[in-house]
PDB file of N, CA and C in Angstrom:
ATOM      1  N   UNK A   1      98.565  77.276 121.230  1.00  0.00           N
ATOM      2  CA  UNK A   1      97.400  77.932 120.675  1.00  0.00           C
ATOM      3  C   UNK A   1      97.670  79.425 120.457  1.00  0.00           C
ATOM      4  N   UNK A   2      98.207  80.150 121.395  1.00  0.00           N
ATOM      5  CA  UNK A   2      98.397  81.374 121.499  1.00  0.00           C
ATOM      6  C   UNK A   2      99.638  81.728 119.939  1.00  0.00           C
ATOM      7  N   UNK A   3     100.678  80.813 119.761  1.00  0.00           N
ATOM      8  CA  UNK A   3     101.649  80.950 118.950  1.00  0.00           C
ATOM      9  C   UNK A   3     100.583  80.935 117.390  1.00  0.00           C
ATOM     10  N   UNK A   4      99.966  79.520 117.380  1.00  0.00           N
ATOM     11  CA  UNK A   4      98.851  79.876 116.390  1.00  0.00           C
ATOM     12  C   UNK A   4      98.253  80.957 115.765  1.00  0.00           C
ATOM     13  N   UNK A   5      97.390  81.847 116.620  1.00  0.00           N
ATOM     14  CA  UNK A   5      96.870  82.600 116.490  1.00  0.00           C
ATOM     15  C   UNK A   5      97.438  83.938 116.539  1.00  0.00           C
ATOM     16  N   UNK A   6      98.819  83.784 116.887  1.00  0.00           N
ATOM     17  CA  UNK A   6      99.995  85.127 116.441  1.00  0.00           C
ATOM     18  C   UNK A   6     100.506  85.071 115.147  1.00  0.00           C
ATOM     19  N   UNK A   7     100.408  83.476 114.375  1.00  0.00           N
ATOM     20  CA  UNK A   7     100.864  83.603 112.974  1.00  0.00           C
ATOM     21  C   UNK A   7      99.612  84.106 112.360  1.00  0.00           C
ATOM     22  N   UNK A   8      98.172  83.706 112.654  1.00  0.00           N
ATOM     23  CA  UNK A   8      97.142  84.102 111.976  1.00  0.00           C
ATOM     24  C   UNK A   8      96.647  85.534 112.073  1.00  0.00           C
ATOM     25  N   UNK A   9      97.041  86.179 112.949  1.00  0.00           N
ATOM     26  CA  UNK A   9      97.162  87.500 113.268  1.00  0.00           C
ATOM     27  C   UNK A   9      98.602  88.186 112.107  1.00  0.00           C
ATOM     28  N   UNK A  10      99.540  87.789 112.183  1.00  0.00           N
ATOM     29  CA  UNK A  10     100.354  88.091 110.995  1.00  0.00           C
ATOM     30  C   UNK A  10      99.968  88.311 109.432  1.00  0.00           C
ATOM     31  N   UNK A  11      99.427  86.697 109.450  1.00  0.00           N
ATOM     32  CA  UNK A  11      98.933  86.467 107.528  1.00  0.00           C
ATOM     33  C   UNK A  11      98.348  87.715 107.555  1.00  0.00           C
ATOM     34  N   UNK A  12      97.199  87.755 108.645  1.00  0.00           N
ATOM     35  CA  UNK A  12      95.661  88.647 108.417  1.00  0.00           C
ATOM     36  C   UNK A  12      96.652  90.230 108.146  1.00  0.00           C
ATOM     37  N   UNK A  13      97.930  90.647 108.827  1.00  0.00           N
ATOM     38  CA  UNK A  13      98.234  91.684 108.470  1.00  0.00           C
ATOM     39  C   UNK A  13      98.801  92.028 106.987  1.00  0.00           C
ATOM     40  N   UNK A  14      99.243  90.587 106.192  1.00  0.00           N
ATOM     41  CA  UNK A  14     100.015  90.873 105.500  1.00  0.00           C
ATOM     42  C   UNK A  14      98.954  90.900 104.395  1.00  0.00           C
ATOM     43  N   UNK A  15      97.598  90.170 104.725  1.00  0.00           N
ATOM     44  CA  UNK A  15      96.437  90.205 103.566  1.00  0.00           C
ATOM     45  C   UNK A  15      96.264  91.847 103.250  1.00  0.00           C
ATOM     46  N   UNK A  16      95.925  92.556 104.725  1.00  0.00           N
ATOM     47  CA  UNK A  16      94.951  93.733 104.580  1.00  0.00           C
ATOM     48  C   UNK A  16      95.958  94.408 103.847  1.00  0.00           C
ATOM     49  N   UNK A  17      98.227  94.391 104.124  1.00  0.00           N
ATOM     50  CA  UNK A  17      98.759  95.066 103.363  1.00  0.00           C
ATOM     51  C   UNK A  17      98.477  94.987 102.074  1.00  0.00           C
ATOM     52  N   UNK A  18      98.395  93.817 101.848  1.00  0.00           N
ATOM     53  CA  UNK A  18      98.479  93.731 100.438  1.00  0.00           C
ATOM     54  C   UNK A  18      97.289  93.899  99.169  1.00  0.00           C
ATOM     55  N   UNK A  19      95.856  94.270  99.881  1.00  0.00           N
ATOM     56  CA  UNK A  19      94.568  94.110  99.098  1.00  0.00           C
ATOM     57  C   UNK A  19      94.642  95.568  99.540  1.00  0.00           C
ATOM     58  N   UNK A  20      95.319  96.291 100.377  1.00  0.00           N
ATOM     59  CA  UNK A  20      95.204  97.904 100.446  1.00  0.00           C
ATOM     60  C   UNK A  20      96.078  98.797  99.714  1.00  0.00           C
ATOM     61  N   UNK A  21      96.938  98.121  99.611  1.00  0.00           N
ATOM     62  CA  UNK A  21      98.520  98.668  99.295  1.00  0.00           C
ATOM     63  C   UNK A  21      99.074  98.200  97.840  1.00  0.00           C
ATOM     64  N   UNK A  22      98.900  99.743  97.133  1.00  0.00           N
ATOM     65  CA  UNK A  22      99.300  99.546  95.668  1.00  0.00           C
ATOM     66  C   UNK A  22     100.657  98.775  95.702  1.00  0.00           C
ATOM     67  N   UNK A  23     101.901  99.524  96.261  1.00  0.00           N
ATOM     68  CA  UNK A  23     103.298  99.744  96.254  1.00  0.00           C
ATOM     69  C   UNK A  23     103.335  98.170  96.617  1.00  0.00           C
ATOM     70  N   UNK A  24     102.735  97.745  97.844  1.00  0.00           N
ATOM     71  CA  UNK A  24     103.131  96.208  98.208  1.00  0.00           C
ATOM     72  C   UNK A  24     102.644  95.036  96.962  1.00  0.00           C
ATOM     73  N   UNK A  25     101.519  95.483  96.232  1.00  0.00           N
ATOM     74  CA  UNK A  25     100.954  94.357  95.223  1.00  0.00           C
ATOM     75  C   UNK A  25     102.713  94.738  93.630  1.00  0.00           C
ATOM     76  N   UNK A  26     102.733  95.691  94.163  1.00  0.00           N
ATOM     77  CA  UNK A  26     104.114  95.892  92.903  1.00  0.00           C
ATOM     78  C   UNK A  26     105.201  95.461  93.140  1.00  0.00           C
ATOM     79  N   UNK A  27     105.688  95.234  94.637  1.00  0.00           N
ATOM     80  CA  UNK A  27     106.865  94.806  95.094  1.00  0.00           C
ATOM     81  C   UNK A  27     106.411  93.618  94.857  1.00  0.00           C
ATOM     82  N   UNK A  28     105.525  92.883  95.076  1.00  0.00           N
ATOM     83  CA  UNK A  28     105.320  91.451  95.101  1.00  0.00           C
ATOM     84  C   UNK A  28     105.475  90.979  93.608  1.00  0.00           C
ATOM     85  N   UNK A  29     104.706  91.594  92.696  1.00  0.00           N
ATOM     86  CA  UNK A  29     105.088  91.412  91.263  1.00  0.00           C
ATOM     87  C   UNK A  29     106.765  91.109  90.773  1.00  0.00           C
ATOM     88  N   UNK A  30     107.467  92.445  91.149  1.00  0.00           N
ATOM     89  CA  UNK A  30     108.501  92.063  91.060  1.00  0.00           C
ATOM     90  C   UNK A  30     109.337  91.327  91.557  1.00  0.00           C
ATOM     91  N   UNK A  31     109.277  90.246  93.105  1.00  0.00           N
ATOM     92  CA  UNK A  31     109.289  89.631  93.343  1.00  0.00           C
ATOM     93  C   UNK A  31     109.142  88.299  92.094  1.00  0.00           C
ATOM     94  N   UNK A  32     107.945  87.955  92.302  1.00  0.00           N
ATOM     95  CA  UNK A  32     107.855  86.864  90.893  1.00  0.00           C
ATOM     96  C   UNK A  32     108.555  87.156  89.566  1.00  0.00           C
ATOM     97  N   UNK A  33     108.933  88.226  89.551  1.00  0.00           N
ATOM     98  CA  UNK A  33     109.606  88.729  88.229  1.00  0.00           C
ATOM     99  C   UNK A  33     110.870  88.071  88.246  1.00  0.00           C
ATOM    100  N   UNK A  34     111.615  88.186  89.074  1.00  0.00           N
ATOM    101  CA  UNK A  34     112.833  88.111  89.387  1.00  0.00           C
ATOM    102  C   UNK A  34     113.215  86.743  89.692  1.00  0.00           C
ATOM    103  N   UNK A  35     112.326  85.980  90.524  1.00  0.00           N
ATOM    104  CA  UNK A  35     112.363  84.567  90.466  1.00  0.00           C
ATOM    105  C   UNK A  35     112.192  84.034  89.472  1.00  0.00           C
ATOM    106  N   UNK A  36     111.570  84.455  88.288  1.00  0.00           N
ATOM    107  CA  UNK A  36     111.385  83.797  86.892  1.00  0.00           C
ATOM    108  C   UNK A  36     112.679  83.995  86.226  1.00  0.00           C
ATOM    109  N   UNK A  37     113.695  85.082  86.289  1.00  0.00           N
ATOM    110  CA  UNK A  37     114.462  85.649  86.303  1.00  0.00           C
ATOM    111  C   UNK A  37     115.616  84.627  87.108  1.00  0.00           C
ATOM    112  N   UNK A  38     115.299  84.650  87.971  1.00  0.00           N
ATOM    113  CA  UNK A  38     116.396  83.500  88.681  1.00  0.00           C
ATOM    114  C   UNK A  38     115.990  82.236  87.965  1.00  0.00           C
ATOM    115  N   UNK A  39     115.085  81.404  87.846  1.00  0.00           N
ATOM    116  CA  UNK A  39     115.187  79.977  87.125  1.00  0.00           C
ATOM    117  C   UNK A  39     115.884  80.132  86.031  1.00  0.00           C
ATOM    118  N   UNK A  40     115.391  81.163  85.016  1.00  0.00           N
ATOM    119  CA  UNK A  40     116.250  81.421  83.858  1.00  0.00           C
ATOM    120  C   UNK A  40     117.334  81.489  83.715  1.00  0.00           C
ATOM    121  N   UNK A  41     118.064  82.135  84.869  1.00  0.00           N
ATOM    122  CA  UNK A  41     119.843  82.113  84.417  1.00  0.00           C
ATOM    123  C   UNK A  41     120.200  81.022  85.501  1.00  0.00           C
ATOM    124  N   UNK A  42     119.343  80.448  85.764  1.00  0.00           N
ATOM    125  CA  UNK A  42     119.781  79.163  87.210  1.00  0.00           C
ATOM    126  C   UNK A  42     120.664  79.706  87.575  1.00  0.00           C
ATOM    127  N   UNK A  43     120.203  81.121  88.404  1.00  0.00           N
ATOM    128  CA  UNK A  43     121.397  81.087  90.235  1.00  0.00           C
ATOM    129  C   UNK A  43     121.583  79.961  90.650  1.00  0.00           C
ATOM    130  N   UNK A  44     122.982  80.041  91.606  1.00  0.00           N
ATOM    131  CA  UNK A  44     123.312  79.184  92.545  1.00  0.00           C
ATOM    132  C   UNK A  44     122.645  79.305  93.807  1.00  0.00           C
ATOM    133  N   UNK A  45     123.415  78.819  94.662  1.00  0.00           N
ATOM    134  CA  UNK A  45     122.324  79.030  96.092  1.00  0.00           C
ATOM    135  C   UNK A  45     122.917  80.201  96.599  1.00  0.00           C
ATOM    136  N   UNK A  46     124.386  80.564  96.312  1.00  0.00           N
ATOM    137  CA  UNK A  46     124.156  82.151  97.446  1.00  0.00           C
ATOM    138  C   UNK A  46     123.656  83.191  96.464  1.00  0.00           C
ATOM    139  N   UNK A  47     123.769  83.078  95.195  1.00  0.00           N
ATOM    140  CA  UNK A  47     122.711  84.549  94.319  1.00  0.00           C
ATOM    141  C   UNK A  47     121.309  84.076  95.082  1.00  0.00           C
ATOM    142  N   UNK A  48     120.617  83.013  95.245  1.00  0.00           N
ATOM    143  CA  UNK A  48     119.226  82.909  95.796  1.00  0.00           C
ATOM    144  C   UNK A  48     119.069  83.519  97.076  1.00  0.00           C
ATOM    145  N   UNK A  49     120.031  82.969  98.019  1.00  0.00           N
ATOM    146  CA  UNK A  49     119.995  83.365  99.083  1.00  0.00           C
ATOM    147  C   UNK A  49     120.148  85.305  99.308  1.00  0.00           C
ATOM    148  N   UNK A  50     120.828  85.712  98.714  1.00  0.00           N
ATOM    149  CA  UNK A  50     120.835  86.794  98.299  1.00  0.00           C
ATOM    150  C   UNK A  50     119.763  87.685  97.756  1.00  0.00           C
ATOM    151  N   UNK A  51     118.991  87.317  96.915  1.00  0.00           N
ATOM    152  CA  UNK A  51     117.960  87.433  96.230  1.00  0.00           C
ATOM    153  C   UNK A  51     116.709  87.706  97.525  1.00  0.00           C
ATOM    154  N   UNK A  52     116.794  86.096  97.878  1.00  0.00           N
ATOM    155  CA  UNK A  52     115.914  86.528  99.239  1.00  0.00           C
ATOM    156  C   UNK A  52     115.691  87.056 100.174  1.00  0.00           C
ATOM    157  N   UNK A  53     117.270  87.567 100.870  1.00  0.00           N
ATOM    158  CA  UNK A  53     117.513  88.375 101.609  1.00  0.00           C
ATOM    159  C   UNK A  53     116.675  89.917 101.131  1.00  0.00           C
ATOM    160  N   UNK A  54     117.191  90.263  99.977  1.00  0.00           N
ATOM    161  CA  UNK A  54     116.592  91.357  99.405  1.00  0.00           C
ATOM    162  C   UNK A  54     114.988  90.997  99.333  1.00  0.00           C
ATOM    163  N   UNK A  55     114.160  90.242  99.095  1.00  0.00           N
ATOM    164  CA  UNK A  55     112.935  90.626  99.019  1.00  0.00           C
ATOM    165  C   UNK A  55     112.709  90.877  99.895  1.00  0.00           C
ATOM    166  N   UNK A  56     112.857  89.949 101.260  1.00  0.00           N
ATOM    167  CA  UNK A  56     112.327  90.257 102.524  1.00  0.00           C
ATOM    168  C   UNK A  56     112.479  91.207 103.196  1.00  0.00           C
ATOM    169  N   UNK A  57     113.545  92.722 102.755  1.00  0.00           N
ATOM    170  CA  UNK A  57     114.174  93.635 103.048  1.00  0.00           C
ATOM    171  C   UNK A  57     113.354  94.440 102.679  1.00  0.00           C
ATOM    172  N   UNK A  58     112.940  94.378 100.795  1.00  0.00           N
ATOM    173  CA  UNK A  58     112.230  95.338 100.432  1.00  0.00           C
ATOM    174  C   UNK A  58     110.644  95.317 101.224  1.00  0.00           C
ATOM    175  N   UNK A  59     110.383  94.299 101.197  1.00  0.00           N
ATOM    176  CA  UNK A  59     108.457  93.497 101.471  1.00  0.00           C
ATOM    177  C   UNK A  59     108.659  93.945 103.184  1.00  0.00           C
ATOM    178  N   UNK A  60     109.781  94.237 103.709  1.00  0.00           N
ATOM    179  CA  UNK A  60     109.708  94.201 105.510  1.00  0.00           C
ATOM    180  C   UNK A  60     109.745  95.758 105.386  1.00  0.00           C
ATOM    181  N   UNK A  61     110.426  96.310 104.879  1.00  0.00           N
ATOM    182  CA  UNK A  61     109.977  97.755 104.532  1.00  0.00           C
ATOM    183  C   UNK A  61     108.694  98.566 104.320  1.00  0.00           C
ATOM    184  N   UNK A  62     108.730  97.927 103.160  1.00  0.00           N
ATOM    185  CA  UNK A  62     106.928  98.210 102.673  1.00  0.00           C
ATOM    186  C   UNK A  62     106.037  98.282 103.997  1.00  0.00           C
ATOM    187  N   UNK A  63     106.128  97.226 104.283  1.00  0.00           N
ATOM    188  CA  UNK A  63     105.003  96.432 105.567  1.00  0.00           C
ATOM    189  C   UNK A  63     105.302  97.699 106.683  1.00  0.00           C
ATOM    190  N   UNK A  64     106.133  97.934 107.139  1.00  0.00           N
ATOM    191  CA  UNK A  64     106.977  99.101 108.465  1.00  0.00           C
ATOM    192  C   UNK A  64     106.174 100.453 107.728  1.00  0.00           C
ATOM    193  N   UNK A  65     106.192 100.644 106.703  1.00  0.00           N
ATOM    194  CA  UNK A  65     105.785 101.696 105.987  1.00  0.00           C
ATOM    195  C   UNK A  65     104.458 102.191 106.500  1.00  0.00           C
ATOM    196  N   UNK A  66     103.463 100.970 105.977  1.00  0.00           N
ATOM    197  CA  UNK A  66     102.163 100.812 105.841  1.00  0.00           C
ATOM    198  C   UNK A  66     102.086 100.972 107.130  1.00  0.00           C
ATOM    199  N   UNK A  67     102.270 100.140 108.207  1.00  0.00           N
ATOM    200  CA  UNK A  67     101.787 100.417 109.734  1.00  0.00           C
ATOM    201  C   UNK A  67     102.306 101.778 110.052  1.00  0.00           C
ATOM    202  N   UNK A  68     103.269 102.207 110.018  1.00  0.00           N
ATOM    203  CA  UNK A  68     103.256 103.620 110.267  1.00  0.00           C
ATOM    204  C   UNK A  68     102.738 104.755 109.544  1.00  0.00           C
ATOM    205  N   UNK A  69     102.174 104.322 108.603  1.00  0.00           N
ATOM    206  CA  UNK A  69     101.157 105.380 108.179  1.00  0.00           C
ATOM    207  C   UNK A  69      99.765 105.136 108.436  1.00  0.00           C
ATOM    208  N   UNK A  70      99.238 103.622 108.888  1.00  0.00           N
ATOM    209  CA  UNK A  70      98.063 103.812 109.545  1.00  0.00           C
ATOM    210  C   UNK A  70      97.862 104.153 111.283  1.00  0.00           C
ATOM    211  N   UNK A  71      98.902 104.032 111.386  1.00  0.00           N
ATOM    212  CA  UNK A  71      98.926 104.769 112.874  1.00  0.00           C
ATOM    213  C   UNK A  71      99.155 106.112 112.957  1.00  0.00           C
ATOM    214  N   UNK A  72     100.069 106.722 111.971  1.00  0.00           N
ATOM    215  CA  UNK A  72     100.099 108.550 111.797  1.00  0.00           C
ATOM    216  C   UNK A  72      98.501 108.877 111.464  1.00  0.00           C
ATOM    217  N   UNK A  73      97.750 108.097 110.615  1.00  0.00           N
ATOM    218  CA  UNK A  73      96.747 108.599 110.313  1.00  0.00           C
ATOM    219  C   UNK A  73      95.907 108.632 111.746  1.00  0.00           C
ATOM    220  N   UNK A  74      95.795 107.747 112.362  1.00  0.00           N
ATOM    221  CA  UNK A  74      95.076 106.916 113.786  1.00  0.00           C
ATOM    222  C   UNK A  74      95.609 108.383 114.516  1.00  0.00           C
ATOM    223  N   UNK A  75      96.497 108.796 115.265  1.00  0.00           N
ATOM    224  CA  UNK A  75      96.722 109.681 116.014  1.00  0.00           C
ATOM    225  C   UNK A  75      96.503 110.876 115.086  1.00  0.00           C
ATOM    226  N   UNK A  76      96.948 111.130 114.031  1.00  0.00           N
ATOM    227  CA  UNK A  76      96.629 112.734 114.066  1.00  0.00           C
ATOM    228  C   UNK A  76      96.148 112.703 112.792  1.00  0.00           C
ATOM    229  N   UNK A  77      94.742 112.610 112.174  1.00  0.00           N
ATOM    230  CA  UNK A  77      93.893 112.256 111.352  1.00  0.00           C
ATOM    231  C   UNK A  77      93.716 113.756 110.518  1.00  0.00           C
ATOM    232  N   UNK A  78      94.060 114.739 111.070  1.00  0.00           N
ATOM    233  CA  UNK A  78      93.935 116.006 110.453  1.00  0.00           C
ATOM    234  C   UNK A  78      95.700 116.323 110.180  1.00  0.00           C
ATOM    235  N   UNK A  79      96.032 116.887 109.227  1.00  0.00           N
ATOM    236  CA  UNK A  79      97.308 117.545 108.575  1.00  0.00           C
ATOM    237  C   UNK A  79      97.961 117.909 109.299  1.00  0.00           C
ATOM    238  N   UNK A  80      99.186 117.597 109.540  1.00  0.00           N
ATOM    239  CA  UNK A  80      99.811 118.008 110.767  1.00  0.00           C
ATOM    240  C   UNK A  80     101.779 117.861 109.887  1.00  0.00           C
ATOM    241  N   UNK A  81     101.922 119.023 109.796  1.00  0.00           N
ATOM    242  CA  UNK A  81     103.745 118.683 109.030  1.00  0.00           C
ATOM    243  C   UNK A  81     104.703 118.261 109.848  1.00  0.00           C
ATOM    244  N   UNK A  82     104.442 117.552 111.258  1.00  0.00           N
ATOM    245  CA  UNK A  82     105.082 116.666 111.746  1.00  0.00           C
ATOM    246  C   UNK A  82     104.603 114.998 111.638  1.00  0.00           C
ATOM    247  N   UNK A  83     103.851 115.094 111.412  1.00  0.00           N
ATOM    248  CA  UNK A  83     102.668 113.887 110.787  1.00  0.00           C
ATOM    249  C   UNK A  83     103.444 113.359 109.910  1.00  0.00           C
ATOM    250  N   UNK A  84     103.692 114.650 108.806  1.00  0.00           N
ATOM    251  CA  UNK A  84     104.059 114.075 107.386  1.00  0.00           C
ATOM    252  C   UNK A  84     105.469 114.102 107.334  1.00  0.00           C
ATOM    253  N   UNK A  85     106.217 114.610 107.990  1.00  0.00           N
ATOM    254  CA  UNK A  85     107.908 114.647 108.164  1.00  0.00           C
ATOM    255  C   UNK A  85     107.638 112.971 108.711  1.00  0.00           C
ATOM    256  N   UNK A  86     107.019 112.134 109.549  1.00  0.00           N
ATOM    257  CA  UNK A  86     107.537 110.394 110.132  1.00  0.00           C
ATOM    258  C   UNK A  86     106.853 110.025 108.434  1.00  0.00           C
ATOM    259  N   UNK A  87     105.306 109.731 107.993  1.00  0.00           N
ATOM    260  CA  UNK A  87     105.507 109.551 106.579  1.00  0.00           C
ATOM    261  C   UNK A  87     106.058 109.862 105.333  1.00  0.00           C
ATOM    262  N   UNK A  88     107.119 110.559 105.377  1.00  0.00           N
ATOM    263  CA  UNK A  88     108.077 110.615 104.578  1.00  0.00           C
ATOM    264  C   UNK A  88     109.079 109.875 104.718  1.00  0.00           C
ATOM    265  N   UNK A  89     109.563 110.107 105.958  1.00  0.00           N
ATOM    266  CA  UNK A  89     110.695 109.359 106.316  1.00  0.00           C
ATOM    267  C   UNK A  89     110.705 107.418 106.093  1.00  0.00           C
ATOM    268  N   UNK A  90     109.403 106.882 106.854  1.00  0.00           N
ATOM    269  CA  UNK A  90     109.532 106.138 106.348  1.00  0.00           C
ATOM    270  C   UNK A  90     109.132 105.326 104.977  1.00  0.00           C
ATOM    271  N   UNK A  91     109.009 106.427 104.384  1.00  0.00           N
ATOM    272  CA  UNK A  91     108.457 106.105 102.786  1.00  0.00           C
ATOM    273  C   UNK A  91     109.669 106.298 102.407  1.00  0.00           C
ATOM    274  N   UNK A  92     110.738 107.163 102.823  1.00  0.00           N
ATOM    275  CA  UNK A  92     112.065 107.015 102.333  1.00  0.00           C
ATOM    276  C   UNK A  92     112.832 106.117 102.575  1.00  0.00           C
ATOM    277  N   UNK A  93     112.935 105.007 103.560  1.00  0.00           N
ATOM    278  CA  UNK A  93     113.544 103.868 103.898  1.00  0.00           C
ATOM    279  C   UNK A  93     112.844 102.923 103.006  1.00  0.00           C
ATOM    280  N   UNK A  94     111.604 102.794 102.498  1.00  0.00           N
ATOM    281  CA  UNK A  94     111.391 101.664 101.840  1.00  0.00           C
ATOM    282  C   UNK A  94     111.969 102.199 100.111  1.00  0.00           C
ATOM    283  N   UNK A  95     112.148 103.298  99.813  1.00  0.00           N
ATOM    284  CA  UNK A  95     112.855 103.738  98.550  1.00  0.00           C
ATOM    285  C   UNK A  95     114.438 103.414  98.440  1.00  0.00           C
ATOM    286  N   UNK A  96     115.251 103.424  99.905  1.00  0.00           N
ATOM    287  CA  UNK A  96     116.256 103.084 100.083  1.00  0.00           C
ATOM    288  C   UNK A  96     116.062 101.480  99.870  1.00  0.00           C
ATOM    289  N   UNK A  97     115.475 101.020 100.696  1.00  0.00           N
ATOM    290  CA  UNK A  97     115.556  99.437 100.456  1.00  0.00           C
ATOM    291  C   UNK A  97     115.327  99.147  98.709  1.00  0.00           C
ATOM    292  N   UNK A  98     114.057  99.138  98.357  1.00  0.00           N
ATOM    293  CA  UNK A  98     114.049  98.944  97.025  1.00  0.00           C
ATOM    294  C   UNK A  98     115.412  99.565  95.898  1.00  0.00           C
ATOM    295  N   UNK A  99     115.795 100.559  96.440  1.00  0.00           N
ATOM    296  CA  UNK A  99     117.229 101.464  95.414  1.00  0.00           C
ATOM    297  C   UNK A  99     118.577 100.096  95.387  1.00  0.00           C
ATOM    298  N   UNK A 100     118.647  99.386  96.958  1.00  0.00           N
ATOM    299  CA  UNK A 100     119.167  98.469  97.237  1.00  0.00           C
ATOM    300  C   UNK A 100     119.013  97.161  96.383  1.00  0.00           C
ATOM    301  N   UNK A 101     117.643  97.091  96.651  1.00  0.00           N
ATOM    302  CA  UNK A 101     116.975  95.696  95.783  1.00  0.00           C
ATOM    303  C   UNK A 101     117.912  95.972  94.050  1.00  0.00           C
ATOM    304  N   UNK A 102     117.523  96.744  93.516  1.00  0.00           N
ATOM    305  CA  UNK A 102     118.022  96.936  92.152  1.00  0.00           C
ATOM    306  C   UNK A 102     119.239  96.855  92.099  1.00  0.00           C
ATOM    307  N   UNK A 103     120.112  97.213  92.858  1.00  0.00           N
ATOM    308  CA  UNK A 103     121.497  97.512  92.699  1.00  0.00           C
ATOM    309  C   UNK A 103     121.888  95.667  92.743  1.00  0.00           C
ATOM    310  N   UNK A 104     121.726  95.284  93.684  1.00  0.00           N
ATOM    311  CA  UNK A 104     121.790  93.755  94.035  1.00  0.00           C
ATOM    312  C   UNK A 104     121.311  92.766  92.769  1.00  0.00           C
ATOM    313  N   UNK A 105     120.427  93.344  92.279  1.00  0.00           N
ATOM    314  CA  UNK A 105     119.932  92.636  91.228  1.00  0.00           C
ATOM    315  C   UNK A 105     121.380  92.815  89.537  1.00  0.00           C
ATOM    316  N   UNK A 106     121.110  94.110  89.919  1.00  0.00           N
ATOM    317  CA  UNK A 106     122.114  94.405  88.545  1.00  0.00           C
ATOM    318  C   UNK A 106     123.135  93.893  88.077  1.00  0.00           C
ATOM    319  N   UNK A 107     124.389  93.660  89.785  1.00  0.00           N
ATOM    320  CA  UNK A 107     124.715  92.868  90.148  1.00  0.00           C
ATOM    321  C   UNK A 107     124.549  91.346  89.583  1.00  0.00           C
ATOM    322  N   UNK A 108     123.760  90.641  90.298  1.00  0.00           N
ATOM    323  CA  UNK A 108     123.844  89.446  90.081  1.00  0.00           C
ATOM    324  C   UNK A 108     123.369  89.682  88.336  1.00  0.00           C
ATOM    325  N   UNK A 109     121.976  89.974  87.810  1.00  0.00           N
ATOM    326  CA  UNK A 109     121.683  89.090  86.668  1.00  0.00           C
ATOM    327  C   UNK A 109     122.509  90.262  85.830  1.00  0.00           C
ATOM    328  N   UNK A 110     123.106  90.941  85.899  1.00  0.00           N
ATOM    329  CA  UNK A 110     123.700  92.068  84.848  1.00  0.00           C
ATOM    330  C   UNK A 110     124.865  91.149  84.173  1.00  0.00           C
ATOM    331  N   UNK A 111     125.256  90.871  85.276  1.00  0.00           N
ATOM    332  CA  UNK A 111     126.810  89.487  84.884  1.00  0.00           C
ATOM    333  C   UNK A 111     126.149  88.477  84.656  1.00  0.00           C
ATOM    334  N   UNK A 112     125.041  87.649  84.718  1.00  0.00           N
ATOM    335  CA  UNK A 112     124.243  86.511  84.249  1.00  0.00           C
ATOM    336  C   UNK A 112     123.813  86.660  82.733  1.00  0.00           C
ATOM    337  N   UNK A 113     123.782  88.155  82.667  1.00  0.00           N
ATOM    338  CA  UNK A 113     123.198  88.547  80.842  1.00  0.00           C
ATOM    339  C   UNK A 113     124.187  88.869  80.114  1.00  0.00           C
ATOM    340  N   UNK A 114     125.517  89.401  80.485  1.00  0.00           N
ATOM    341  CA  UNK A 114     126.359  89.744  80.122  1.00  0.00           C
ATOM    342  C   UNK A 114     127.479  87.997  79.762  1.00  0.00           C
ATOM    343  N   UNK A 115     126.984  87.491  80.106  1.00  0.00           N
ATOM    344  CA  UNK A 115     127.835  86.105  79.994  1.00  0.00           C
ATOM    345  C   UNK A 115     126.855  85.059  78.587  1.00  0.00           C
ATOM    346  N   UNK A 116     125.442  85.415  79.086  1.00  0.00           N
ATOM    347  CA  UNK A 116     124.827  84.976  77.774  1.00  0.00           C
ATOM    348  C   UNK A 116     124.697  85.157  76.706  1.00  0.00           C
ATOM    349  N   UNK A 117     125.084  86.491  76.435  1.00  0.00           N
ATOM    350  CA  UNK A 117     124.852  87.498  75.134  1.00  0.00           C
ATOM    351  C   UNK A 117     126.511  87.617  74.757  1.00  0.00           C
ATOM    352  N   UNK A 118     127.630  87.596  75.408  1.00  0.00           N
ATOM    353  CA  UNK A 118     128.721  87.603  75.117  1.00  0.00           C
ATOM    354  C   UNK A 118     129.702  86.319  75.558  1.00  0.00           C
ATOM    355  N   UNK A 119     129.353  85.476  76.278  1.00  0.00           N
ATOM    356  CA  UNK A 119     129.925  84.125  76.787  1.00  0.00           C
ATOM    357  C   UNK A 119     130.100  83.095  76.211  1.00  0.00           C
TER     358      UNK A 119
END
C-alpha cells in the first residue's frame, strides 16, 4: 500500500510539473517530436534505447530544476543573490542536459537524413 501511494505521490508531482511548467510542457513536445521522428527513419533498438536514455535525462533535469526552485522560493521568498546563484545553476544543468539531447539527436537522425536524401 505504502509503495502505491509513493507512485501516486510521484504522478501527482509530475502532473503539478507539468500544468505549471512552460519548459517541461516543451520538453515533452519534443519528446513526441522525435519519436515521430524515430518511427520515420525506423531506429533500431540501441538508437531507441539511446533516444530514451536522453529523454529521461532531459525530463529528470527539468523535474530537479522545478523542485529546486520551489523550495528556493519556500525558504527565501524575498531576493536574495544567493537564492538566485542555486536557480541558475540548476537551470544550467537542465540547458546542459537538453545541449546533450540535441547533440545525440544530430547524431543519430543527421546520418538517418543524410542516407535518405543521398543513399
Amino acid at each position: 500500500m505504502k509503495l502505491i501511494k509513493g507512485f501516486g505521490y510521484a504522478i501527482k508531482g509530475i502532473g503539478i510539473a507539468f500544468k505549471e511548467q512552460l519548459n517541461l510542457k516543451i520538453h515533452f513536445l519534443a519528446v513526441a517530436v522525435v519519436i515521430g521522428a524515430g518511427i520515420f527513419f525506423e531506429l533500431n533498438t540501441t538508437e531507441w534505447a539511446i533516444i530514451f536514455v536522453t529523454f529521461g535525462m532531459v525530463i529528470t533535469a527539468e523535474m530537479l530544476n522545478t523542485a529546486i526552485e520551489y523550495l528556493v522560493d519556500l525558504v527565501s521568498p524575498n531576493y536574495n543573490a544567493q537564492a538566485g546563484k542555486v536557480k541558475d545553476v540548476a537551470a544550467g544543468a537542465v540547458l546542459i542536459s537538453a545541449i546533450t539531447a540535441t547533440v545525440v539527436a544530430v547524431f543519430i537522425f543527421g546520418n538517418k537524413f543524410f542516407q535518405q536524401i543521398f543513399g
